[in-house]
PDB file of N, CA and C in Angstrom:
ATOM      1  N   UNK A   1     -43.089  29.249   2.756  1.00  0.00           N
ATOM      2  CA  UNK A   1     -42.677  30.491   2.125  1.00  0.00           C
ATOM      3  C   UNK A   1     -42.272  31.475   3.225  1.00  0.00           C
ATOM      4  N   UNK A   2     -41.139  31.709   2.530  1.00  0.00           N
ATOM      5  CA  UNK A   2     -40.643  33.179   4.222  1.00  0.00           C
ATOM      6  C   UNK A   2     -40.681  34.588   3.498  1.00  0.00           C
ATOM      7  N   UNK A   3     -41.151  35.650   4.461  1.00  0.00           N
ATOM      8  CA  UNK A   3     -41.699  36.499   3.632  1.00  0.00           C
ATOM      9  C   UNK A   3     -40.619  37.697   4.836  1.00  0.00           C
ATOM     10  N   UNK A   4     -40.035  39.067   4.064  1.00  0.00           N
ATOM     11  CA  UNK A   4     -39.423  39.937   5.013  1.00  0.00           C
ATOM     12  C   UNK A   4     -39.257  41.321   4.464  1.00  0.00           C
ATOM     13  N   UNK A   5     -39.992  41.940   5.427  1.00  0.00           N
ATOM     14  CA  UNK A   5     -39.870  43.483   4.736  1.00  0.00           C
ATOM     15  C   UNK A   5     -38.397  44.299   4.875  1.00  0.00           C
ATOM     16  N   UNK A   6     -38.315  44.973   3.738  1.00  0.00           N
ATOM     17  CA  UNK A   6     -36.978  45.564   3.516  1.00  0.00           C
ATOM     18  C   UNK A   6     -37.335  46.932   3.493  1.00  0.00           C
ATOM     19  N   UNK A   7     -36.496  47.760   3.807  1.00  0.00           N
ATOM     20  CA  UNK A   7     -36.218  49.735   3.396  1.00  0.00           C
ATOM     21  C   UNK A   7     -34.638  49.488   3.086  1.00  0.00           C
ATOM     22  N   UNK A   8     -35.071  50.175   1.330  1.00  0.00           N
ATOM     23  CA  UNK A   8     -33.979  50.380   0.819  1.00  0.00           C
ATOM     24  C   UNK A   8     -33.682  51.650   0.564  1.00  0.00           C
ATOM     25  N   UNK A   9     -32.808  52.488   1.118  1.00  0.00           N
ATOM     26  CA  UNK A   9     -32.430  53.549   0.708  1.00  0.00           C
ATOM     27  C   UNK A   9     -31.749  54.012  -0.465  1.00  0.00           C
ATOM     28  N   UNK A  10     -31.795  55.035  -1.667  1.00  0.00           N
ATOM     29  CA  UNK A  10     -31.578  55.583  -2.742  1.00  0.00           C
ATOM     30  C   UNK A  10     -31.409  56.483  -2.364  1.00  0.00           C
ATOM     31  N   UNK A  11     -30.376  57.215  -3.472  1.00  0.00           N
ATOM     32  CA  UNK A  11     -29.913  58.628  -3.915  1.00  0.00           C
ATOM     33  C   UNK A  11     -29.754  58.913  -5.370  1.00  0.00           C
ATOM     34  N   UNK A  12     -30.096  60.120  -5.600  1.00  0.00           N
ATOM     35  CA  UNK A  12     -30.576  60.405  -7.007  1.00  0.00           C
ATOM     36  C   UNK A  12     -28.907  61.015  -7.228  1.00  0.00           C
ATOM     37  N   UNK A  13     -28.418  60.252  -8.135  1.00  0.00           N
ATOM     38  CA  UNK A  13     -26.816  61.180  -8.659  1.00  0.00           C
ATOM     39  C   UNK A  13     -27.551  62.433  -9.861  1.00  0.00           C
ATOM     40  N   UNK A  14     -28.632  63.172  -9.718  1.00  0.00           N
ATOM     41  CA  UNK A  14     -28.589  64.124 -10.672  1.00  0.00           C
ATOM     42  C   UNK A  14     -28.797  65.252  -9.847  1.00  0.00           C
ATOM     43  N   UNK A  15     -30.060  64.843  -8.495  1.00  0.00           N
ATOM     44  CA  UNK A  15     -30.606  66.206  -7.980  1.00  0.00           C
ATOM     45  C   UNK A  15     -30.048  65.629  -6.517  1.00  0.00           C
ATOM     46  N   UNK A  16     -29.926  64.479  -6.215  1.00  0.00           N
ATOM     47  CA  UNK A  16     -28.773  64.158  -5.138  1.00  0.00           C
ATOM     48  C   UNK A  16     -30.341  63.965  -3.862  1.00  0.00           C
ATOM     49  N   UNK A  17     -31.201  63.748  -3.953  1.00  0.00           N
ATOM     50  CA  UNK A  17     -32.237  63.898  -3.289  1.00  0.00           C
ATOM     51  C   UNK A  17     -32.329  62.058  -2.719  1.00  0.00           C
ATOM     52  N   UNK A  18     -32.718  62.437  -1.526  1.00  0.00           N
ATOM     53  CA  UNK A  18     -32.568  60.844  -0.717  1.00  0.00           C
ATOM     54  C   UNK A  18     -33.587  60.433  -0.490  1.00  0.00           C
ATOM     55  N   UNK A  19     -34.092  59.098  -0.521  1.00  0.00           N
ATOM     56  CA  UNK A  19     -35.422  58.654  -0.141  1.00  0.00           C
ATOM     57  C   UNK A  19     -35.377  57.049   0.021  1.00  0.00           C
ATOM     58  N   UNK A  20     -36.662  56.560   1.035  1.00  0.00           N
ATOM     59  CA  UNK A  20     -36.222  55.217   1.099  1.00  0.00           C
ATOM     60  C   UNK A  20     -37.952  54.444   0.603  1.00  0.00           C
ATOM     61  N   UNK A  21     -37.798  53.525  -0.218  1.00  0.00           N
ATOM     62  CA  UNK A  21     -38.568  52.348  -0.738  1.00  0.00           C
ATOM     63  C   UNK A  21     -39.167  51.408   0.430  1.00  0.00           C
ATOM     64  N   UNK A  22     -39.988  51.031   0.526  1.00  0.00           N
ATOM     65  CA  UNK A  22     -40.425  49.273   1.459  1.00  0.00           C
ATOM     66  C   UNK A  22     -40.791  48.996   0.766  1.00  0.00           C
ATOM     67  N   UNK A  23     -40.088  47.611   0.317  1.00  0.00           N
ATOM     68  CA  UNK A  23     -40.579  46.138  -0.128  1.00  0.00           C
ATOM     69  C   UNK A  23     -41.064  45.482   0.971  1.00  0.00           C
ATOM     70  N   UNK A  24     -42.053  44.121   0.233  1.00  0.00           N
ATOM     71  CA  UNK A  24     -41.952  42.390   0.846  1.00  0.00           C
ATOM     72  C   UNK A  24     -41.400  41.982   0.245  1.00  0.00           C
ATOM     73  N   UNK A  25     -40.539  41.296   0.765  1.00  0.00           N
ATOM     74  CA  UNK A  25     -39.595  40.245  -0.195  1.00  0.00           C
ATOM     75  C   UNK A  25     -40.098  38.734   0.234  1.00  0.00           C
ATOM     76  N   UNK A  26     -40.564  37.760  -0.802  1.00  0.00           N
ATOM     77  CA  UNK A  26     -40.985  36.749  -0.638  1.00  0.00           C
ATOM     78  C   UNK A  26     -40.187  35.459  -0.943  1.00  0.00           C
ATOM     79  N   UNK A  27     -39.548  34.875  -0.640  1.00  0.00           N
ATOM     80  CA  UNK A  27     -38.536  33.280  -0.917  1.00  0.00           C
ATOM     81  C   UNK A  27     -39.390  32.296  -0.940  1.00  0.00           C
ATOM     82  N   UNK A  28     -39.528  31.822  -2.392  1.00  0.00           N
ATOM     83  CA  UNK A  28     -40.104  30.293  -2.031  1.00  0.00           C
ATOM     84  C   UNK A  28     -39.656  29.251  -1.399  1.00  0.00           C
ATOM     85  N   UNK A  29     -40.248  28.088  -1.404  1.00  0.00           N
ATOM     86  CA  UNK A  29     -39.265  26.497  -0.481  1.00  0.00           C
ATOM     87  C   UNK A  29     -38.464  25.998  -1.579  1.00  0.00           C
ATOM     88  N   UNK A  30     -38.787  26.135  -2.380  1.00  0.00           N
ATOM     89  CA  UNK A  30     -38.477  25.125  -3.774  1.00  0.00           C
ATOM     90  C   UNK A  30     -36.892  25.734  -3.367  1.00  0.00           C
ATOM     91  N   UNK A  31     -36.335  24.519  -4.491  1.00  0.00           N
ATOM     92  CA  UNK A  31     -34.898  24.159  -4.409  1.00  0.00           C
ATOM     93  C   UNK A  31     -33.794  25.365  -5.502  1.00  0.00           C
ATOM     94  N   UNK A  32     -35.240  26.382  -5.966  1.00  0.00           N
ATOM     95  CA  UNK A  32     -34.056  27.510  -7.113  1.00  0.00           C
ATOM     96  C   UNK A  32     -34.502  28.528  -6.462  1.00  0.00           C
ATOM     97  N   UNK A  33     -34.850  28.923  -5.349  1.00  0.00           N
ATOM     98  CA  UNK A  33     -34.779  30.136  -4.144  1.00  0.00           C
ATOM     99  C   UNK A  33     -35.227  31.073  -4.856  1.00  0.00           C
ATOM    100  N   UNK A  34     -36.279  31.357  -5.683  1.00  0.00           N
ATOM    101  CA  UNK A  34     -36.540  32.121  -5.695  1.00  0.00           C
ATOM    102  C   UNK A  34     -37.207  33.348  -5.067  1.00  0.00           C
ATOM    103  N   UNK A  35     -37.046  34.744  -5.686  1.00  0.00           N
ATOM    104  CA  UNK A  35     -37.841  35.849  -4.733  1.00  0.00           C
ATOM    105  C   UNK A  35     -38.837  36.376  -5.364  1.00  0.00           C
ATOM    106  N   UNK A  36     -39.361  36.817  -4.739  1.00  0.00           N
ATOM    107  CA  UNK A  36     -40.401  37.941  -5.621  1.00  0.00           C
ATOM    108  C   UNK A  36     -40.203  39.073  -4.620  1.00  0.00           C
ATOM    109  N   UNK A  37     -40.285  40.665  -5.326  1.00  0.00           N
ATOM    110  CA  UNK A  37     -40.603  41.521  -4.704  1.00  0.00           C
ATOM    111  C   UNK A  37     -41.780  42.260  -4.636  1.00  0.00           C
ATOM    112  N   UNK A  38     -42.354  42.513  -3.349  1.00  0.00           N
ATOM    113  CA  UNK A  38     -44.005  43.483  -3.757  1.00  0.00           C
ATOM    114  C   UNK A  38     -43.604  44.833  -3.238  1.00  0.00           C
ATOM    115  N   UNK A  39     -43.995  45.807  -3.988  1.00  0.00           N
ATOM    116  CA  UNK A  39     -44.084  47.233  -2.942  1.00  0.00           C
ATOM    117  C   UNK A  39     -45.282  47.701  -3.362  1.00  0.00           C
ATOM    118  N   UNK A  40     -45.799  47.974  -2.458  1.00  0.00           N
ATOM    119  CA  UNK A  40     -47.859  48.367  -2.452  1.00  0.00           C
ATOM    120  C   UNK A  40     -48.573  47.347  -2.611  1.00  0.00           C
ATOM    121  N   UNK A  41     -48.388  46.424  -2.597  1.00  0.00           N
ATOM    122  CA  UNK A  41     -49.265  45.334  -3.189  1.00  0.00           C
ATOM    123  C   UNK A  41     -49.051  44.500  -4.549  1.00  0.00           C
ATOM    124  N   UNK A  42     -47.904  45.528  -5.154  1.00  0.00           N
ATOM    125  CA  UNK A  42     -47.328  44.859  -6.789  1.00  0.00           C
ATOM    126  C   UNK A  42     -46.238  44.561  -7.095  1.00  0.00           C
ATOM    127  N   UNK A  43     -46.279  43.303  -7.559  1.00  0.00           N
ATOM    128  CA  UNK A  43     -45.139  42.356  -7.893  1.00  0.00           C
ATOM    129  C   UNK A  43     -44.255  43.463  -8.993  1.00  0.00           C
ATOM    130  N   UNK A  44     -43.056  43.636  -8.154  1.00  0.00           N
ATOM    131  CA  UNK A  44     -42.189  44.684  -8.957  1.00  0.00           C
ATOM    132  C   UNK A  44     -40.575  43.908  -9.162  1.00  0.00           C
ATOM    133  N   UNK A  45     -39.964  44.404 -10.310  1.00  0.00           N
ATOM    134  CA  UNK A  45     -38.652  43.733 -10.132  1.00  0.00           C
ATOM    135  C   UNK A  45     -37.866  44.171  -9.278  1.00  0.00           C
ATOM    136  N   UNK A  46     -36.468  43.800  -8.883  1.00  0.00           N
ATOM    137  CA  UNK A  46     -35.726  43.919  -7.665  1.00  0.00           C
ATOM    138  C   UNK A  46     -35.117  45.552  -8.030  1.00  0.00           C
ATOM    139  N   UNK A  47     -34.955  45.862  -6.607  1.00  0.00           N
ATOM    140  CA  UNK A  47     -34.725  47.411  -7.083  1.00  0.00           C
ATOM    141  C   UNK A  47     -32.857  47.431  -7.315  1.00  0.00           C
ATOM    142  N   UNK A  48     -32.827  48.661  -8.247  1.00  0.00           N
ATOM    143  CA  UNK A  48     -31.243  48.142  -8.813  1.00  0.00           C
ATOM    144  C   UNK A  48     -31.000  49.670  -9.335  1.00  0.00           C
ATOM    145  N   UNK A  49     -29.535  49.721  -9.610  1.00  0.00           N
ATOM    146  CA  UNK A  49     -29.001  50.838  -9.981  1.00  0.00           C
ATOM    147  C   UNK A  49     -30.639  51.187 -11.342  1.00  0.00           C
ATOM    148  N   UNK A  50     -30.291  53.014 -11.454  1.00  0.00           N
ATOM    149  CA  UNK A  50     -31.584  53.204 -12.252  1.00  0.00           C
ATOM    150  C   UNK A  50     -32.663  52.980 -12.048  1.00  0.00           C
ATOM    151  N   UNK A  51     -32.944  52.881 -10.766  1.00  0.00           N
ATOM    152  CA  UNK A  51     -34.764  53.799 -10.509  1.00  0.00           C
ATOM    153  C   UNK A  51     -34.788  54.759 -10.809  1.00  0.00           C
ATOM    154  N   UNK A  52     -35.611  55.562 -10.936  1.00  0.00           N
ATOM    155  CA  UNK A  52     -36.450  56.583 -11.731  1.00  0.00           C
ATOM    156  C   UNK A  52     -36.458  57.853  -9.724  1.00  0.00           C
ATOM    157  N   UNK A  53     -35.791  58.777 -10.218  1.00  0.00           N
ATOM    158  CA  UNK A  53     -36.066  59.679  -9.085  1.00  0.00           C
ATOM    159  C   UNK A  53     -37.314  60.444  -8.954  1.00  0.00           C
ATOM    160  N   UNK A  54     -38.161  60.270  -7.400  1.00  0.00           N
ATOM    161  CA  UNK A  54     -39.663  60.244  -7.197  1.00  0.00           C
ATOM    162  C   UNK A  54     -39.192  62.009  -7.254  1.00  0.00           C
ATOM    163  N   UNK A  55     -38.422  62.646  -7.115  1.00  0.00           N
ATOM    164  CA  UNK A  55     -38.278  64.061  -7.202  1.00  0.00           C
ATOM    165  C   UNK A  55     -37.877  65.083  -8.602  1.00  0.00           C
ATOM    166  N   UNK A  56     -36.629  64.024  -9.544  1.00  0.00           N
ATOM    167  CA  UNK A  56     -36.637  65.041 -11.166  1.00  0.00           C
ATOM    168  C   UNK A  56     -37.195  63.776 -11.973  1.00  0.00           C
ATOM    169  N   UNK A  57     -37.027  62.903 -11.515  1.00  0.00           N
ATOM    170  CA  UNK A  57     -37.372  61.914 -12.643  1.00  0.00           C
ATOM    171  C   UNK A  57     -36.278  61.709 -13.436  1.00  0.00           C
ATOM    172  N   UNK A  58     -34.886  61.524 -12.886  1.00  0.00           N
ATOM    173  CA  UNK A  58     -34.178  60.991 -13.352  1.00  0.00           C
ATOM    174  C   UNK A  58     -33.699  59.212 -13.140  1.00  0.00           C
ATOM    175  N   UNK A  59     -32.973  58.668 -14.027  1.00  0.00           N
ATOM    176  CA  UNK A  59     -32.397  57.243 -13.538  1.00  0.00           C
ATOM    177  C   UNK A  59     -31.531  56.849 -13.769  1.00  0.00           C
ATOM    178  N   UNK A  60     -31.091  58.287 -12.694  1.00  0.00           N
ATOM    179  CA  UNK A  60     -29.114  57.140 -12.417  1.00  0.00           C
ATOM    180  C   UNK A  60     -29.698  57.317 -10.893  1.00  0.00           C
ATOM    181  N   UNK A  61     -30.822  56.607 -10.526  1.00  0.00           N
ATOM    182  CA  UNK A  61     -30.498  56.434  -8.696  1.00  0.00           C
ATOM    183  C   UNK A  61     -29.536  55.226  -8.172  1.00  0.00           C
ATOM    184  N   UNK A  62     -28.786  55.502  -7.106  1.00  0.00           N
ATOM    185  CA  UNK A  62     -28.134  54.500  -6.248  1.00  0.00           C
ATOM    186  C   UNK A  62     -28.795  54.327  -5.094  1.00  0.00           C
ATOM    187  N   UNK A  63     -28.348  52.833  -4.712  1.00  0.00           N
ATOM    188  CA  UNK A  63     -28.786  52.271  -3.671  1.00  0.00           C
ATOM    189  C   UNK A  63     -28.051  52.308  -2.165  1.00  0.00           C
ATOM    190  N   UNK A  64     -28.246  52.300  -1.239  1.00  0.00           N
ATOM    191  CA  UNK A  64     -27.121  51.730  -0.148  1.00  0.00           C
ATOM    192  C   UNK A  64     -27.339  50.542   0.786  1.00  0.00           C
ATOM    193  N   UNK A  65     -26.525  50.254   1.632  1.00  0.00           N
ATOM    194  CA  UNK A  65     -26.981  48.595   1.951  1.00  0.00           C
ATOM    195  C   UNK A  65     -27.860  49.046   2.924  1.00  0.00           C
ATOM    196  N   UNK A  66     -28.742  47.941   3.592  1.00  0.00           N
ATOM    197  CA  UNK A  66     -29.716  48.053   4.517  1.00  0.00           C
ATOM    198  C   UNK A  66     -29.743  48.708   5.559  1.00  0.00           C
ATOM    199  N   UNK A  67     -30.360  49.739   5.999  1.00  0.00           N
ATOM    200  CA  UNK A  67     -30.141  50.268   7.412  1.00  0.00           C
ATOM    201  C   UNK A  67     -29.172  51.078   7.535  1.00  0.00           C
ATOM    202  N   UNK A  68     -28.653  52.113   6.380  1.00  0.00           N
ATOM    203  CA  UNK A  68     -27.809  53.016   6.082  1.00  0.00           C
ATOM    204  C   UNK A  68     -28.471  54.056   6.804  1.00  0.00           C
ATOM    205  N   UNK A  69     -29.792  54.536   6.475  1.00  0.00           N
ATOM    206  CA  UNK A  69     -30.121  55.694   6.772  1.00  0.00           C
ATOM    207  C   UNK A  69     -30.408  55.799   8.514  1.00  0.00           C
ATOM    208  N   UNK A  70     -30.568  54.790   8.749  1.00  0.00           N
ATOM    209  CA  UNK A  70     -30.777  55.026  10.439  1.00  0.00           C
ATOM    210  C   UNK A  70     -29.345  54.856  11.284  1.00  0.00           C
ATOM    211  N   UNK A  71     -28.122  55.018  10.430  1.00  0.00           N
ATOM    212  CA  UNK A  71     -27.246  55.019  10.658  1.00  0.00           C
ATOM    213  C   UNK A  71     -26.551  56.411  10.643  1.00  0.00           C
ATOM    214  N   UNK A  72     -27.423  57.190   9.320  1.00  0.00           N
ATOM    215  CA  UNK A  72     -27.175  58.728   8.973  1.00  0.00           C
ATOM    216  C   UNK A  72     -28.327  59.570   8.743  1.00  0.00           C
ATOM    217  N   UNK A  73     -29.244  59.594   9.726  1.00  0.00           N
ATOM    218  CA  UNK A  73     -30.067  60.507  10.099  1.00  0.00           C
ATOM    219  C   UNK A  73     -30.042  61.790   9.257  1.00  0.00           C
ATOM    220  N   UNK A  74     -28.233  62.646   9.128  1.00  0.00           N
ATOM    221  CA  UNK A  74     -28.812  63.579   8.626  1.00  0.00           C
ATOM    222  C   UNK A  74     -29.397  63.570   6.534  1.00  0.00           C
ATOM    223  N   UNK A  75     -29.093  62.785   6.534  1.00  0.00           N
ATOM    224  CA  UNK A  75     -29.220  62.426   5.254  1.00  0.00           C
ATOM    225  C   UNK A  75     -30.736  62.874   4.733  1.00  0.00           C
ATOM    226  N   UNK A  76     -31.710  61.933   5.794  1.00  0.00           N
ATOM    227  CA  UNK A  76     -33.214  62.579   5.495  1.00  0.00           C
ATOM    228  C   UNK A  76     -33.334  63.668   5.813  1.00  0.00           C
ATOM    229  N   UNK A  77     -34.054  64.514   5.006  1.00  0.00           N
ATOM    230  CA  UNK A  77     -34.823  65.918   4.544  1.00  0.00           C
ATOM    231  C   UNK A  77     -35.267  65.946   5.781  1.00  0.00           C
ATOM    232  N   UNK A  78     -36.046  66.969   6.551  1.00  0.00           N
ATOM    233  CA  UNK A  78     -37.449  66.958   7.188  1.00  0.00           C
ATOM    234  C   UNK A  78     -38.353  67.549   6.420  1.00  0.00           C
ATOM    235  N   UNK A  79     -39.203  66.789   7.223  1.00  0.00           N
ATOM    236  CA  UNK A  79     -40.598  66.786   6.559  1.00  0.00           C
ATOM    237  C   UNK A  79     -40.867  68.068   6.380  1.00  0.00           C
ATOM    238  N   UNK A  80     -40.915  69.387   7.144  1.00  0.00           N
ATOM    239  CA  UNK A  80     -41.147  70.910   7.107  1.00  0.00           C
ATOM    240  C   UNK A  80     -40.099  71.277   6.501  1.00  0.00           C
ATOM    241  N   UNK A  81     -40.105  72.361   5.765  1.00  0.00           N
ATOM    242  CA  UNK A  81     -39.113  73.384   5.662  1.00  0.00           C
ATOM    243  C   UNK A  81     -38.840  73.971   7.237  1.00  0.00           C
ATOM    244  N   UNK A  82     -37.218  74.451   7.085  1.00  0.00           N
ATOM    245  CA  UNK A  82     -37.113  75.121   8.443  1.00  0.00           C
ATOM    246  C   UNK A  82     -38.075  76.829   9.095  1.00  0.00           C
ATOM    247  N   UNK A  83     -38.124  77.033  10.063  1.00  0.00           N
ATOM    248  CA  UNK A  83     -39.188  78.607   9.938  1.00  0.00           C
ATOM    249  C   UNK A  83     -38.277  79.560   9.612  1.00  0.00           C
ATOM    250  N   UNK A  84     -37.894  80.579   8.626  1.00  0.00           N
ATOM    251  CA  UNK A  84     -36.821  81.096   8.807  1.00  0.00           C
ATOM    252  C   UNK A  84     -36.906  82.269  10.056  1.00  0.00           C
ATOM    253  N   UNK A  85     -35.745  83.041  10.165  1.00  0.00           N
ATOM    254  CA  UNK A  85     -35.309  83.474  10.978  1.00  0.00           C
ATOM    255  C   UNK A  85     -35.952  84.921  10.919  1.00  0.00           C
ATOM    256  N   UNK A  86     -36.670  85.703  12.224  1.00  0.00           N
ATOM    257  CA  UNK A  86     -37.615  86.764  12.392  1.00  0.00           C
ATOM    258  C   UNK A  86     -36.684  87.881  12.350  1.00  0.00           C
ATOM    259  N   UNK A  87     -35.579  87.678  12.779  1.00  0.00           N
ATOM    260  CA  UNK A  87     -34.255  88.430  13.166  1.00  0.00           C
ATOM    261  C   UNK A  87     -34.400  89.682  11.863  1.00  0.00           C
ATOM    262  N   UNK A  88     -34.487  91.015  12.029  1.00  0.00           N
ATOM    263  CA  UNK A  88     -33.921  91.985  10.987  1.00  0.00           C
ATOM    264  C   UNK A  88     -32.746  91.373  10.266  1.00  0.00           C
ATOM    265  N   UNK A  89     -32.130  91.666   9.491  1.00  0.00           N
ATOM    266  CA  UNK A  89     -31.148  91.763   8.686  1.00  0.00           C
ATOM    267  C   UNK A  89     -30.486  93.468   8.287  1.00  0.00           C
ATOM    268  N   UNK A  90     -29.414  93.761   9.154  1.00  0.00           N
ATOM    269  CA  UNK A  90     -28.228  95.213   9.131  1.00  0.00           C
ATOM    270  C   UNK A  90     -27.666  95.024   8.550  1.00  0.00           C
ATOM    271  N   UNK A  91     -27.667  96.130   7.683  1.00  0.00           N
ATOM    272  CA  UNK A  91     -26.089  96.037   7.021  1.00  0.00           C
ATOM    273  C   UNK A  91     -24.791  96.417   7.222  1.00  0.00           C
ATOM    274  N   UNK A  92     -23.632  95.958   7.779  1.00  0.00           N
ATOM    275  CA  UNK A  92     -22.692  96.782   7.661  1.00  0.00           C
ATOM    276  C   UNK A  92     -21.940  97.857   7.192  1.00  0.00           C
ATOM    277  N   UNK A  93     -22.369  97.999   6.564  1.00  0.00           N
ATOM    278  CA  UNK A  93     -21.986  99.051   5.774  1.00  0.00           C
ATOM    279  C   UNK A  93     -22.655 100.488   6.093  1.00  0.00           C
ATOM    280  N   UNK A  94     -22.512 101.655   6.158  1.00  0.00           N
ATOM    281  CA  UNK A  94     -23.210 102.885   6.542  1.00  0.00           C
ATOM    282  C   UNK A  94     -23.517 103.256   5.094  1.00  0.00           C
ATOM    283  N   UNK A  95     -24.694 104.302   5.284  1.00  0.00           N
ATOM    284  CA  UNK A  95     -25.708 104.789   4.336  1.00  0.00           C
ATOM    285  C   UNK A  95     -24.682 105.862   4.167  1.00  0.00           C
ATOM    286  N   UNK A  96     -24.804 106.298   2.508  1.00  0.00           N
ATOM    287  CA  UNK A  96     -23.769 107.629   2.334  1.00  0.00           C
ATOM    288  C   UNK A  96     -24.723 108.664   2.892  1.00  0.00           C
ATOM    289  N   UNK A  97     -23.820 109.761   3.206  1.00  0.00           N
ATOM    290  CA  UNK A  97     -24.494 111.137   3.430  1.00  0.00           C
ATOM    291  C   UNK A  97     -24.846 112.138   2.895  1.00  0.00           C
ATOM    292  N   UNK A  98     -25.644 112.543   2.049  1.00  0.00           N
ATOM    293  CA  UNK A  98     -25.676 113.514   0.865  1.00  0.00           C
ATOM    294  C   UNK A  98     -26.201 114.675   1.279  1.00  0.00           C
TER     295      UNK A  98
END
């Protein structure tokens, strides 16, 4: 039995939010090749257009081929929000004079 972990990357077409899955993917010897997929420990079916988005809970997610995202970095979120900026904020504009 040959066994190989996968990261599949998804995108949610509703809230557009990116995230990536790990499977095991397992191939038997036998002669009708079959697979099984596990993610966490549970035999799940193969992942396919319409997963369920881990962010609105929608399912029109898409997939992309293997090793997309380490190809497009900016794609993933970071983990923090950015710090925003300490900087005042002026307005252009002048105050009337009364």
């Amino acid at each position: 039995m040959e066994e190989e972990r996968r990261k599949l990357p998804f995108e949610c077409r509703s809230c557009w939010h990116v995230w990536e899955e790990e499977y095991l993917v397992r191939r038997g010897d036998d002669r009708h090749e079959s697979e099984v997929w596990i993610r966490e420990g549970v035999q799940v079916p193969p992942p396919s257009q319409g997963t369920i988005c881990p962010r609105c809970g929608c399912q029109q997610a898409t997939t992309f081929p293997d090793g997309y995202l380490s190809r497009h970095p900016e794609l993933i979120p970071p983990a923090e929000p950015p710090v925003p900026d300490a900087t005042p904020l002026l307005s252009p504009v002048r105050r009337p004079l009364y």
